[in-house]
Protein backbone atom coordinates (compact mmCIF):
# COMPACT_ATOMS: atom_id res chain seq x y z
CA UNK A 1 -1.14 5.15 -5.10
CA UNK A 2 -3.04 8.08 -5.36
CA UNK A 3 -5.48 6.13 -8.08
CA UNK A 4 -6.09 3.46 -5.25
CA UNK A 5 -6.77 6.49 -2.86
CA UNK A 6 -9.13 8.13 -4.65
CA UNK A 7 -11.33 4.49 -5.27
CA UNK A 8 -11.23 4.24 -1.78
CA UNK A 9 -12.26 7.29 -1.58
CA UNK A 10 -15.17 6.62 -3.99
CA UNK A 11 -16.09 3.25 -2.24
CA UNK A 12 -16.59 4.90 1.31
CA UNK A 13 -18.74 7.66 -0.44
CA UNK A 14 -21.03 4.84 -2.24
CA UNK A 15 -20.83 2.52 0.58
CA UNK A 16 -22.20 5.54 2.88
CA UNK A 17 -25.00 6.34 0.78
CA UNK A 18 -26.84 2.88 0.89
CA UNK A 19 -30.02 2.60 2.41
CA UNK A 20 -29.43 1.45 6.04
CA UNK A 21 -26.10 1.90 6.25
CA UNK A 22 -24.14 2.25 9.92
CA UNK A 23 -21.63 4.52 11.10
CA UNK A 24 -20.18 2.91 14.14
CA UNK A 25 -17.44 4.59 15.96
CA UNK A 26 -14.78 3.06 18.07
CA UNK A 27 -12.23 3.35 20.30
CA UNK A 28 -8.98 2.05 20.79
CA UNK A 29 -8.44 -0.88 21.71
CA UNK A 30 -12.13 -1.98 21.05
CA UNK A 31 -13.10 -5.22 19.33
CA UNK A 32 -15.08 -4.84 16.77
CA UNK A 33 -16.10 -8.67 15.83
CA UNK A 34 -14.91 -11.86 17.21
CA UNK A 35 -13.56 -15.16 15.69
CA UNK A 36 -16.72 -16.84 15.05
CA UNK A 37 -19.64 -14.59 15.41
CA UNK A 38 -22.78 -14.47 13.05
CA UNK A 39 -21.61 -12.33 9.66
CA UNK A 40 -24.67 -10.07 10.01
CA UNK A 41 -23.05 -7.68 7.58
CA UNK A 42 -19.73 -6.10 5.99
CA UNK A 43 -17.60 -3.07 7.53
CA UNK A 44 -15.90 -0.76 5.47
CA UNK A 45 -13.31 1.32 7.31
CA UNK A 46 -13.89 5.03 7.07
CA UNK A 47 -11.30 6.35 9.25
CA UNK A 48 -8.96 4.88 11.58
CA UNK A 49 -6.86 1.59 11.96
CA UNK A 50 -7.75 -1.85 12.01
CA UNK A 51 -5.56 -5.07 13.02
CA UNK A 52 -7.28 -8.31 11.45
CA UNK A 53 -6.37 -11.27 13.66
CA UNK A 54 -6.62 -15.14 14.07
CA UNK A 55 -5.66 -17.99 15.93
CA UNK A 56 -2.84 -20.02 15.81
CA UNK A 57 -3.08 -22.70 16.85
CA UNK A 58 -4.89 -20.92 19.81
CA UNK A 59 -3.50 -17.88 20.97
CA UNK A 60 -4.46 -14.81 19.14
CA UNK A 61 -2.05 -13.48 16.30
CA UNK A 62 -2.10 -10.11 14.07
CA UNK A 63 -2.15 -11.21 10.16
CA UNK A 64 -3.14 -7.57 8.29
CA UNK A 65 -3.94 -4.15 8.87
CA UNK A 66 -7.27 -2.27 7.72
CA UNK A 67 -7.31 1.25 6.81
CA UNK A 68 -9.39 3.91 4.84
CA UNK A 69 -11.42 2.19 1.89
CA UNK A 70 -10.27 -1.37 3.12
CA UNK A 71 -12.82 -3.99 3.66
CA UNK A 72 -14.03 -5.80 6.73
CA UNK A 73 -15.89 -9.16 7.44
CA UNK A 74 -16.99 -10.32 3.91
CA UNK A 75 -17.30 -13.90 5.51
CA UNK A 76 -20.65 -12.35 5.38
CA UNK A 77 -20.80 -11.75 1.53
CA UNK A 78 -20.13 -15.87 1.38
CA UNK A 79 -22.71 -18.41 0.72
CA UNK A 80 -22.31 -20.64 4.39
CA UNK A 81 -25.46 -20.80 6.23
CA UNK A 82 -25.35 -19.00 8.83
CA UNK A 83 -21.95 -17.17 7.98
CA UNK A 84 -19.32 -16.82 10.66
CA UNK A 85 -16.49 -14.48 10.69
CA UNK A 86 -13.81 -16.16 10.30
CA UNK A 87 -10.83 -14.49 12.88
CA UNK A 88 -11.04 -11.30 14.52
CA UNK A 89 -10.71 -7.45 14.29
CA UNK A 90 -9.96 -5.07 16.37
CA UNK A 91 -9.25 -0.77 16.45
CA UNK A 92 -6.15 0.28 16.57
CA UNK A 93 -6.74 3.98 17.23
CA UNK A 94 -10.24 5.48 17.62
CA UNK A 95 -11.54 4.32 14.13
CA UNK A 96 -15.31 4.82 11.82
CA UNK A 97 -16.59 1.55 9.96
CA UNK A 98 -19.24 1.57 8.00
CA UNK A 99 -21.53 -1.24 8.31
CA UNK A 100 -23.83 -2.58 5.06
CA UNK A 101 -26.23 -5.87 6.03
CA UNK A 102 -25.35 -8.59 3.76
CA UNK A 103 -28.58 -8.17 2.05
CA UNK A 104 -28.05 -4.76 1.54
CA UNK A 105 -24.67 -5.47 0.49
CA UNK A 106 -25.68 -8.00 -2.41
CA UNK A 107 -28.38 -5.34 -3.82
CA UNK A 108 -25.87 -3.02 -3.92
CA UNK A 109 -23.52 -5.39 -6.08
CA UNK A 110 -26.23 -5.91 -8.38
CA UNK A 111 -24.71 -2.15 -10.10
CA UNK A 112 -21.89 -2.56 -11.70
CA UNK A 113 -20.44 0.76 -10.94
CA UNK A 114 -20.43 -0.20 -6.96
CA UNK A 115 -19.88 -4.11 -8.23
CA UNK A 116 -16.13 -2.31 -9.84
CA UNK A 117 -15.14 -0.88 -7.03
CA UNK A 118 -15.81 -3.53 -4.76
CA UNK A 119 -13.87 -5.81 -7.15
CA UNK A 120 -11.03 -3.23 -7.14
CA UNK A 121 -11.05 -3.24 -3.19
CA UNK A 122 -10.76 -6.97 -2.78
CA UNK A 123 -7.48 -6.78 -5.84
CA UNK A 124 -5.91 -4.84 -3.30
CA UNK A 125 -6.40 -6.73 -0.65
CA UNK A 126 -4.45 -9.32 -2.74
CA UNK A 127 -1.95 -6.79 -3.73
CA UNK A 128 -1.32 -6.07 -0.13
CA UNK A 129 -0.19 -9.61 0.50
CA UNK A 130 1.70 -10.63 -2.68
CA UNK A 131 3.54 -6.72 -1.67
CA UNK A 132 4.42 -7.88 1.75
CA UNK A 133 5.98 -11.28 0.32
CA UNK A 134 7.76 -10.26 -2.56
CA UNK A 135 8.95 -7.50 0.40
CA UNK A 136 9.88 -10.62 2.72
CA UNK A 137 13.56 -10.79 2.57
CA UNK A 138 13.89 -7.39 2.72
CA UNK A 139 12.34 -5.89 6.42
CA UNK A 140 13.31 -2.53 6.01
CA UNK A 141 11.67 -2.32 2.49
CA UNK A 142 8.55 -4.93 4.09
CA UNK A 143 8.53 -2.03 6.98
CA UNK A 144 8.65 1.16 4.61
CA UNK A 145 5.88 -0.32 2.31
CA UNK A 146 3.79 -0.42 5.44
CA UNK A 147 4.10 3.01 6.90
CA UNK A 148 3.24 4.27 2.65
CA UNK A 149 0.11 2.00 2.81
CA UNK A 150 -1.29 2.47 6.29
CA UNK A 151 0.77 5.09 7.54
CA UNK A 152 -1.93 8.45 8.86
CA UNK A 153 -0.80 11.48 6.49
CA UNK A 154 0.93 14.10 8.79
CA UNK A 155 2.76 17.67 8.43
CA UNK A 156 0.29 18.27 5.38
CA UNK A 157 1.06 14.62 3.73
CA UNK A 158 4.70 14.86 3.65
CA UNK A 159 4.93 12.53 6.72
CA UNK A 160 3.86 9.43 7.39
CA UNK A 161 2.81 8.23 11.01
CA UNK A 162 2.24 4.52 11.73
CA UNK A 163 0.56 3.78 15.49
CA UNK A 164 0.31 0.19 15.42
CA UNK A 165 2.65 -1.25 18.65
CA UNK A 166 5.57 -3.40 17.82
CA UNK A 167 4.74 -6.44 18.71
CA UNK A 168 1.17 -6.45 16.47
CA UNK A 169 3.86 -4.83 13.46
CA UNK A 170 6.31 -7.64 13.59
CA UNK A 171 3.32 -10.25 13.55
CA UNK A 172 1.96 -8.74 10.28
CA UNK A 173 5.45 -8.60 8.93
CA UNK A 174 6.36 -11.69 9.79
CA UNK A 175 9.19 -10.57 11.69
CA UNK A 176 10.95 -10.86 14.79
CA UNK A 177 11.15 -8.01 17.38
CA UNK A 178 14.86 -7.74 16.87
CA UNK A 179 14.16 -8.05 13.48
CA UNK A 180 11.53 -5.31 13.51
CA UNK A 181 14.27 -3.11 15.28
CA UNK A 182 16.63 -3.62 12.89
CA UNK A 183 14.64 -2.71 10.66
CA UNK A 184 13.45 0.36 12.20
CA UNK A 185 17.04 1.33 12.56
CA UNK A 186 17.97 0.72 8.56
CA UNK A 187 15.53 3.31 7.90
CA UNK A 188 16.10 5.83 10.10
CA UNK A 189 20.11 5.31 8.72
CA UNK A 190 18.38 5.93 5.07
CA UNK A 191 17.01 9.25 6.68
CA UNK A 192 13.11 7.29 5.74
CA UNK A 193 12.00 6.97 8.97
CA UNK A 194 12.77 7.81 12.77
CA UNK A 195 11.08 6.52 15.95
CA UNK A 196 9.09 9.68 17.66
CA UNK A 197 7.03 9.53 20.36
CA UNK A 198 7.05 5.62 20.38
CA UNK A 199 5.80 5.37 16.64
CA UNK A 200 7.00 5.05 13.67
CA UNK A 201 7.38 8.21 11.22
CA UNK A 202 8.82 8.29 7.77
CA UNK A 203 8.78 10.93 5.01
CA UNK A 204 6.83 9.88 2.37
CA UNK A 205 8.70 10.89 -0.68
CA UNK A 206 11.97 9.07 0.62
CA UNK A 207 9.92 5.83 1.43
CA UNK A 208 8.96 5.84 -1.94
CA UNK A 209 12.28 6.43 -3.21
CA UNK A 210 12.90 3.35 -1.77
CA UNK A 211 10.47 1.13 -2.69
CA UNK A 212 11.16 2.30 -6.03
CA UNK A 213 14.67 1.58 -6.20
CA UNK A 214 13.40 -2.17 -4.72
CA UNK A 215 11.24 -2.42 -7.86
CA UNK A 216 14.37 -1.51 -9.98
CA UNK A 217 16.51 -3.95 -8.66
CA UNK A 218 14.40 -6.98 -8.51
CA UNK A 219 13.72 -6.19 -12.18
CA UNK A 220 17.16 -6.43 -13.38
């Protein structure tokens, strides 16, 4: 984990440094693209929380989350003229993107050093998912891999805090809200993670302890 942190690190610092680049601020609750706009260019997140939405079939649904070092609208980086993005985004707490135009984006690719961690940005991005399946039958585990992966460091990084409201939580989870509760509950029974001030907080080392022992297990 704290290899992937410190490439995210390294992306936002490279991704800031291009010629042109954006820093857009935002505030809760604030859409930052819509389900079909033109792909004028790619985000990065800087700081803050992101939900990524769609549609199904029509009313709006929460698929992923976006935090520090994760990626944003590369329907832009595709080769459909002109691109659209495909679904939605929208802050979850007052968040900083970074914003590259997709021609500034593919010079930029055209050095390998930015072209690697670009490449190791969009890995996790598949990571993320295949974690959140292979976590599937498990919520509490599905849950506690969450708050280590977009959980806001608090009480110097020994805590983590997740501020993302239940009903957006269970839809990236795939869960129900009873399900989600449950959940919640098995945790907090674990001594992982409580409910405090209507969000979620865990302690970081115990999560891990517990994601750990899942790894074990399923390896047996």
């Amino acid at each position: 984990m704290e290899t992937m942190n410190r490439r995210r690190e390294n992306l936002i610092a490279e991704v800031k440094s291009l010629p042109g680049t954006l820093v857009v601020d935002h505030h809760q609750g604030d859409l930052i693209f819509q389900d079909g706009a033109f792909a004028a260019g790619v985000y990065l997140v800087s700081e803050g929380l992101v939900m990524v939405g769609g549609y199904a079939p029509d009313e709006p649904r929460a698929v992923a989350l976006a935090g520090p070092g994760d990626l944003l609208g590369l329907e832009a980086w595709g080769s459909a003229t002109p691109p659209r993005y495909e679904g939605f985004a929208r802050a979850l707490a007052a968040t900083t993107l970074l914003f590259a135009t997709s021609d500034a984006w593919a010079r930029a690719l055209d050095r390998p050093p930015f072209r690697e961690l670009v490449l190791s940005a969009l890995a996790d991005l598949v990571l993320d998912r295949r974690a959140l399946a292979l976590h599937r039958d498990r919520p509490d585990r599905s849950l506690a891999w969450t708050l280590v992966r977009w959980g806001e460091r608090v009480d110097d990084g020994s805590r983590v805090r997740l501020t993302v409201p239940a009903a957006i939580l269970a839809s990236v989870l795939h869960l129900s809200r009873s399900a989600l509760r449950q959940a919640s509950s098995r945790l907090a029974e674990l001594d992982a993670a409580q409910l405090a001030n209507g969000h979620i907080v865990g302690d970081l080392s115990r999560l891990q302890e517990l994601l750990e022992e899942s790894v074990t297990a399923s390896a047996r």
